[in-house]
N, C-alpha and C. Protein backbone atom coordinates (compact mmCIF):
# COMPACT_ATOMS: atom_id res chain seq x y z
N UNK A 1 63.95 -4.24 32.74
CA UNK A 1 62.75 -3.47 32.52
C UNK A 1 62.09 -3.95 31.24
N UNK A 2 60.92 -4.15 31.37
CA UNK A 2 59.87 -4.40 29.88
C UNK A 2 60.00 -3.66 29.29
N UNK A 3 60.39 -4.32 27.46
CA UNK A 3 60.59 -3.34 26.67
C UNK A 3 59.00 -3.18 26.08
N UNK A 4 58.84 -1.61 25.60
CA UNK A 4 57.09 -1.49 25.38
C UNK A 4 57.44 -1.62 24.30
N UNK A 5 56.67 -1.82 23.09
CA UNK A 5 56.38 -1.52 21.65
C UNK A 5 56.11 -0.62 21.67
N UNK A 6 55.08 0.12 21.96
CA UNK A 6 55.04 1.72 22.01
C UNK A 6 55.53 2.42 22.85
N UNK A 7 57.01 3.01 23.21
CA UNK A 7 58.09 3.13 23.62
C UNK A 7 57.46 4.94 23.41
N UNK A 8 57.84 5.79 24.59
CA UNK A 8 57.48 7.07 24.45
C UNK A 8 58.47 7.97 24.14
N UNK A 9 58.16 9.36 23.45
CA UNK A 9 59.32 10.11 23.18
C UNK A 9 59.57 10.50 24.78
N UNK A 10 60.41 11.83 24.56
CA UNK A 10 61.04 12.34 25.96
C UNK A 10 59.57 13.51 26.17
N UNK A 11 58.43 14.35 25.32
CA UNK A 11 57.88 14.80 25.64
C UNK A 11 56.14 14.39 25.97
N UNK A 12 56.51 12.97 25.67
CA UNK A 12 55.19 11.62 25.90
C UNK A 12 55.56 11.72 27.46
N UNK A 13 56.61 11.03 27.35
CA UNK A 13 57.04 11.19 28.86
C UNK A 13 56.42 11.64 30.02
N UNK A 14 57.09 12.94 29.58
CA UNK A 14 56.76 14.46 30.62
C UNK A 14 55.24 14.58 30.79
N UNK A 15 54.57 14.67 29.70
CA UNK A 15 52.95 14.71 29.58
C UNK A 15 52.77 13.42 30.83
N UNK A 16 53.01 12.13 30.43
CA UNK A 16 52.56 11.29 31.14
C UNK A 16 52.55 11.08 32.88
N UNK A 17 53.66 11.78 33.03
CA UNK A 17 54.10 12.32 34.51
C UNK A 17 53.11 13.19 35.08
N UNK A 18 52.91 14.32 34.24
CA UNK A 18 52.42 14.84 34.87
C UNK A 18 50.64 14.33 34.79
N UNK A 19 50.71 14.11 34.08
CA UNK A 19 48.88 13.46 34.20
C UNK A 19 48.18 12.87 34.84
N UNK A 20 49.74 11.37 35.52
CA UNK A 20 49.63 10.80 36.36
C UNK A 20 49.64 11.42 37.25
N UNK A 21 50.34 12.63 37.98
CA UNK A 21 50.20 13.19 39.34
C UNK A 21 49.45 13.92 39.45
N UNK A 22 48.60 14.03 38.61
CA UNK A 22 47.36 15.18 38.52
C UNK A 22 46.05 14.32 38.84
N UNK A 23 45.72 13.17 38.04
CA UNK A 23 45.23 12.49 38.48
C UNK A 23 45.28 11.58 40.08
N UNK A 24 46.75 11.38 40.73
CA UNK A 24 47.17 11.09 42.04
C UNK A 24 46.55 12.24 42.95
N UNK A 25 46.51 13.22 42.62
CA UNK A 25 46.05 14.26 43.30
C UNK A 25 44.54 14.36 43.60
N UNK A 26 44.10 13.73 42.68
CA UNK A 26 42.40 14.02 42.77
C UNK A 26 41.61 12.80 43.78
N UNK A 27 42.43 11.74 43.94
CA UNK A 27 41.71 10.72 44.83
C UNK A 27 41.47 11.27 45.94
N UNK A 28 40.28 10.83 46.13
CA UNK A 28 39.50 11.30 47.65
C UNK A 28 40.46 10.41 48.85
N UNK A 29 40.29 10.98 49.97
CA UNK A 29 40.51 10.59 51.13
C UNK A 29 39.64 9.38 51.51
N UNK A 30 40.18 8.33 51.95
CA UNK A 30 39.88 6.95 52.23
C UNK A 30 39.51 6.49 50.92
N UNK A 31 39.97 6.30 49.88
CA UNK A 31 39.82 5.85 48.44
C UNK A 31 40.61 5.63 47.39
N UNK A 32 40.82 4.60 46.78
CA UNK A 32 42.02 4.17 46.49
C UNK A 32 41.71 3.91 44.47
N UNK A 33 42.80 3.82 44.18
CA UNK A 33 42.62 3.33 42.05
C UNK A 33 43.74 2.74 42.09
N UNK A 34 44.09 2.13 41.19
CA UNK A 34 44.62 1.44 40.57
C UNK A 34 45.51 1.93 39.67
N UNK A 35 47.04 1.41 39.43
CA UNK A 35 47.53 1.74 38.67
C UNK A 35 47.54 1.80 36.99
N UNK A 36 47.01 0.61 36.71
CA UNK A 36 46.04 0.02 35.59
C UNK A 36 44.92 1.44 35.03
N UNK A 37 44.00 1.81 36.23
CA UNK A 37 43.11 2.77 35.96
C UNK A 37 43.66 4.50 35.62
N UNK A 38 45.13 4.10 36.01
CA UNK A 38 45.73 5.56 36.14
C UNK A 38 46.66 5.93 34.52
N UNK A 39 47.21 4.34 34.53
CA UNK A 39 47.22 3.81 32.78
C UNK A 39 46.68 4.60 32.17
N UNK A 40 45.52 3.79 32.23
CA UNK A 40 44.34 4.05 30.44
C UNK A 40 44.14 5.18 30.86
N UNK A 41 43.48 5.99 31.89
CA UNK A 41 43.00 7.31 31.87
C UNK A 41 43.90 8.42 30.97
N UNK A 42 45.59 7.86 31.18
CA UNK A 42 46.18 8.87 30.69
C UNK A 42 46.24 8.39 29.45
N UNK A 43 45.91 7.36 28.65
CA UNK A 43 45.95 6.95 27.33
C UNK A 43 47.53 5.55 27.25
N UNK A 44 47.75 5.68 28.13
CA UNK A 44 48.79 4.55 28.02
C UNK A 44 48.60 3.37 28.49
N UNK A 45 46.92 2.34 28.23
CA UNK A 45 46.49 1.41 29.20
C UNK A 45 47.85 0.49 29.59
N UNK A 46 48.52 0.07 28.53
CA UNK A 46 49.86 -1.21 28.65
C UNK A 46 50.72 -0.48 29.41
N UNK A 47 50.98 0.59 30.60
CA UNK A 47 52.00 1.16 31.16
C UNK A 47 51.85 1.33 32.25
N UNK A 48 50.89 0.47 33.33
CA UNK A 48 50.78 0.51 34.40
C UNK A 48 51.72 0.25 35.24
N UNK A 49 52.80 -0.31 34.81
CA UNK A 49 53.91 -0.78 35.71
C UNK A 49 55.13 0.74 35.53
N UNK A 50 54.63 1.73 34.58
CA UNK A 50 55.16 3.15 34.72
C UNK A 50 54.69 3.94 35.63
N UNK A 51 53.21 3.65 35.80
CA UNK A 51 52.80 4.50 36.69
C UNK A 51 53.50 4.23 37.87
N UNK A 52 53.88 2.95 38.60
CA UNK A 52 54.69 2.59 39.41
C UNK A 52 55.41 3.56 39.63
N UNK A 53 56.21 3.55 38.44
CA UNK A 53 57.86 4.05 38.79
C UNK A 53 57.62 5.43 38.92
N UNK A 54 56.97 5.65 37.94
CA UNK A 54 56.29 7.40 38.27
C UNK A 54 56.57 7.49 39.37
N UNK A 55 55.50 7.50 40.41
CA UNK A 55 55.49 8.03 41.32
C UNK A 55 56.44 7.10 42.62
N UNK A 56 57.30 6.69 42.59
CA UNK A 56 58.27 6.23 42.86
C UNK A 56 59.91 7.05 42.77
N UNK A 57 60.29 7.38 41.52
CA UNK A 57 60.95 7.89 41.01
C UNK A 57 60.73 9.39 40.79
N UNK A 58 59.60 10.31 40.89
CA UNK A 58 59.70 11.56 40.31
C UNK A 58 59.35 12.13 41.71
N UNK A 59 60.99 13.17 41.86
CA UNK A 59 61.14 14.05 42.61
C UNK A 59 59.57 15.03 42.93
N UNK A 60 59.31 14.90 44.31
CA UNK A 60 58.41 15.82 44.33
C UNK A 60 57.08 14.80 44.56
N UNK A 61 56.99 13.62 43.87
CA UNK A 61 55.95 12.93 44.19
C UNK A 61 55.22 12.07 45.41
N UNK A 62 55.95 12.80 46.43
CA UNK A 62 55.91 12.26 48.09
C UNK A 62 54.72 13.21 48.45
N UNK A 63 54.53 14.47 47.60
CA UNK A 63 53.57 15.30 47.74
C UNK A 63 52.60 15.09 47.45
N UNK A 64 52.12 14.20 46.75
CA UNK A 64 50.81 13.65 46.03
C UNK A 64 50.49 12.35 46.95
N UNK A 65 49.21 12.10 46.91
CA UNK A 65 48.47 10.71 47.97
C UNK A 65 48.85 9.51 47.42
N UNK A 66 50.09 9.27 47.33
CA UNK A 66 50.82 8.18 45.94
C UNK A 66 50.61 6.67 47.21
N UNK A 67 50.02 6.98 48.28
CA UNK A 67 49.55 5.76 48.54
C UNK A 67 48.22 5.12 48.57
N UNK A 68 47.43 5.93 47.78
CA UNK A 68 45.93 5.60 47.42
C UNK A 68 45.84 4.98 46.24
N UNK A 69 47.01 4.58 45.76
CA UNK A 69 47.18 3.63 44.58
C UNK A 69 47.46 2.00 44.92
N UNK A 70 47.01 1.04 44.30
CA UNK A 70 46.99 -0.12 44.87
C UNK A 70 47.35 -0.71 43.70
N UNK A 71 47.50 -2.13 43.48
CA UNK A 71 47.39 -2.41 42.15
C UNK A 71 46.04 -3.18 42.11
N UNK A 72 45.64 -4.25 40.80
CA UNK A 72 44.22 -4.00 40.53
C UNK A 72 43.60 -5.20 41.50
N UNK A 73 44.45 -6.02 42.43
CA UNK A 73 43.39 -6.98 43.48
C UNK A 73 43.44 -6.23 44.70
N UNK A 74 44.34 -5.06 44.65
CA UNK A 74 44.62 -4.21 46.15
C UNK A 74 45.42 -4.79 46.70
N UNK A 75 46.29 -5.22 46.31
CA UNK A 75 47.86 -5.23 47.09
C UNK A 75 48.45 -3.70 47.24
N UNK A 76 48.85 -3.73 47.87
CA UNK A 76 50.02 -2.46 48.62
C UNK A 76 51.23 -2.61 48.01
N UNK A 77 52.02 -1.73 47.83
CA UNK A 77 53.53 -1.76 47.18
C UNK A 77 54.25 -2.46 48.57
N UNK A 78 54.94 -3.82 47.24
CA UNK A 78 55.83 -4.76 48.04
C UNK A 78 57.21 -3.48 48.41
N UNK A 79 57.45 -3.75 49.31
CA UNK A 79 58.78 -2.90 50.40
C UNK A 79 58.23 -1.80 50.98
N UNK A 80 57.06 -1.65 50.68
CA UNK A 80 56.79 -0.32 50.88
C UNK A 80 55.84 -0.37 52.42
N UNK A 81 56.70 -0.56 53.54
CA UNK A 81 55.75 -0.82 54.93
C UNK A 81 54.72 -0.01 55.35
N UNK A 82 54.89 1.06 54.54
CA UNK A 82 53.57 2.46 55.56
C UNK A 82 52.73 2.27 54.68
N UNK A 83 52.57 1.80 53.41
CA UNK A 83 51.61 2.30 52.65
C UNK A 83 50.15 1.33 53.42
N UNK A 84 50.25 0.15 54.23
CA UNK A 84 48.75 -0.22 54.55
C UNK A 84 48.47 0.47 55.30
N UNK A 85 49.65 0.85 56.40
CA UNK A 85 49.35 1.98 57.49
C UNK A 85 49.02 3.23 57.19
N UNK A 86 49.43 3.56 55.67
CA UNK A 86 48.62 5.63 56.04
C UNK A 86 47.12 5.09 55.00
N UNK A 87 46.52 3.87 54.57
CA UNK A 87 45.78 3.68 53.87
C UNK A 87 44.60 3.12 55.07
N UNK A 88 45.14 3.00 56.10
CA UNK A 88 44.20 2.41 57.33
C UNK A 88 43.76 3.71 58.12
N UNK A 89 44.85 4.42 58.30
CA UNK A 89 44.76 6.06 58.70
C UNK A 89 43.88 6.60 58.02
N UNK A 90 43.19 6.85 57.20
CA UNK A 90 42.08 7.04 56.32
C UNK A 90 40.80 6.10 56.41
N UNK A 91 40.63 5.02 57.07
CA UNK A 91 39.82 4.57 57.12
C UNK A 91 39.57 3.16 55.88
N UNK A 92 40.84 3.13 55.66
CA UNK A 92 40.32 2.09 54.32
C UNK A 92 40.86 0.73 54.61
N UNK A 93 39.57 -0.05 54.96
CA UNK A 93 39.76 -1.78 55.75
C UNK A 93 40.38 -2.79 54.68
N UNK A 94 41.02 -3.54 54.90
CA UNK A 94 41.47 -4.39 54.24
C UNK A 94 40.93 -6.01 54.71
N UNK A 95 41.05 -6.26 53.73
CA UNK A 95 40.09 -7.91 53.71
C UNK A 95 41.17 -8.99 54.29
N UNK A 96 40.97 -10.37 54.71
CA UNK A 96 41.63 -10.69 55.54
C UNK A 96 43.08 -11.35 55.08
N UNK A 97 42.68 -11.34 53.59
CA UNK A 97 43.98 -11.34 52.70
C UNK A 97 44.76 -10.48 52.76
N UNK A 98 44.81 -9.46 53.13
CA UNK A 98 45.83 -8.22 53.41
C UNK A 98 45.42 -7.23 52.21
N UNK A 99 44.35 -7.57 51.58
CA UNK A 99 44.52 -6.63 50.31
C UNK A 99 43.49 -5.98 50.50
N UNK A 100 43.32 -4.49 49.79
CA UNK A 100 42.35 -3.44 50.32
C UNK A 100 40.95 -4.31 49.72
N UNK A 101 39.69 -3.86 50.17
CA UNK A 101 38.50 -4.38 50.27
C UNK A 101 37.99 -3.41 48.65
N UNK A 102 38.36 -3.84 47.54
CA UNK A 102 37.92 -2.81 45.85
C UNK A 102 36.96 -2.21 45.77
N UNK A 103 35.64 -3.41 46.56
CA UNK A 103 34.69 -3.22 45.97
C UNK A 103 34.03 -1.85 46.92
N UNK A 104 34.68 -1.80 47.97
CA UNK A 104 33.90 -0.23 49.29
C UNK A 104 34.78 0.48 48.77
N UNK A 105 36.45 0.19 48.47
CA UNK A 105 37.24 1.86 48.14
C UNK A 105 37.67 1.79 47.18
N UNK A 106 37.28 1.71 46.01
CA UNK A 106 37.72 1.39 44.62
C UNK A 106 37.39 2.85 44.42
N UNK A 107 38.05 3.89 43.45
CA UNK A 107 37.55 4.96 43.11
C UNK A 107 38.03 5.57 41.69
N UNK A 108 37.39 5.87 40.65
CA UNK A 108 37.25 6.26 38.91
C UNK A 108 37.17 7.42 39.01
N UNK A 109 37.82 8.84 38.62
CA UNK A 109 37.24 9.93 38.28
C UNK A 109 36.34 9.89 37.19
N UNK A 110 35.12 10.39 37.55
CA UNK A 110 33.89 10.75 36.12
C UNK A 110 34.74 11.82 34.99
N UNK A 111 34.38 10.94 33.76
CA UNK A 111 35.08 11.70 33.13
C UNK A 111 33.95 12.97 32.21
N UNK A 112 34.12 14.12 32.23
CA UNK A 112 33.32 14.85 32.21
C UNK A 112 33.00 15.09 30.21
């Protein structure tokens, strides 16, 4: 595992978990972000490969649309076979590279 330089306490952590699944929660139907975008939003841009594990690893996170996350050219999680399939189930086409099409389902919450 990459060691960060800015390495989080145990209640950075928790915050970060949950921010990320709060934010996982808000993507629209047929619309996808980036893990990168799910990063910086929560203030941790260099920890996109946490958001990964996040929602990978945290009990409970099968409940959240944790397959409307792509990474930032729209690849699909390697092992992960359903995720093009419940991302097609929604309507979201993929280009002939296999990777989702950014520029029609790319999606940013406005930050208010």
């Amino acid at each position: 595992m990459k060691d960060y330089p800015d390495k989080m306490t145990p209640e950075e952590a928790r915050i970060f978990r949950d921010d990320v699944l709060n934010i996982v929660g808000q993507i629209p139907h047929g619309k996808v972000t980036t893990y990168g975008t799910i990063a910086a939003l929560v203030g941790w841009p260099s920890h996109s490969r946490m958001v990964g594990r996040t929602l990978r690893y945290t009990p409970g996170a099968e409940q959240y649309p944790c397959h409307r996350v792509v990474n930032k050219e729209g690849r699909t999680a390697p092992g992960w076979l359903l995720h093009r399939h419940l991302l097609e189930q929604e309507g979201v086409q993929f280009k002939a590279n296999g990777y989702v099409d950014m520029t029609r389902y790319y999606w940013e919450p406005s930050i208010d």
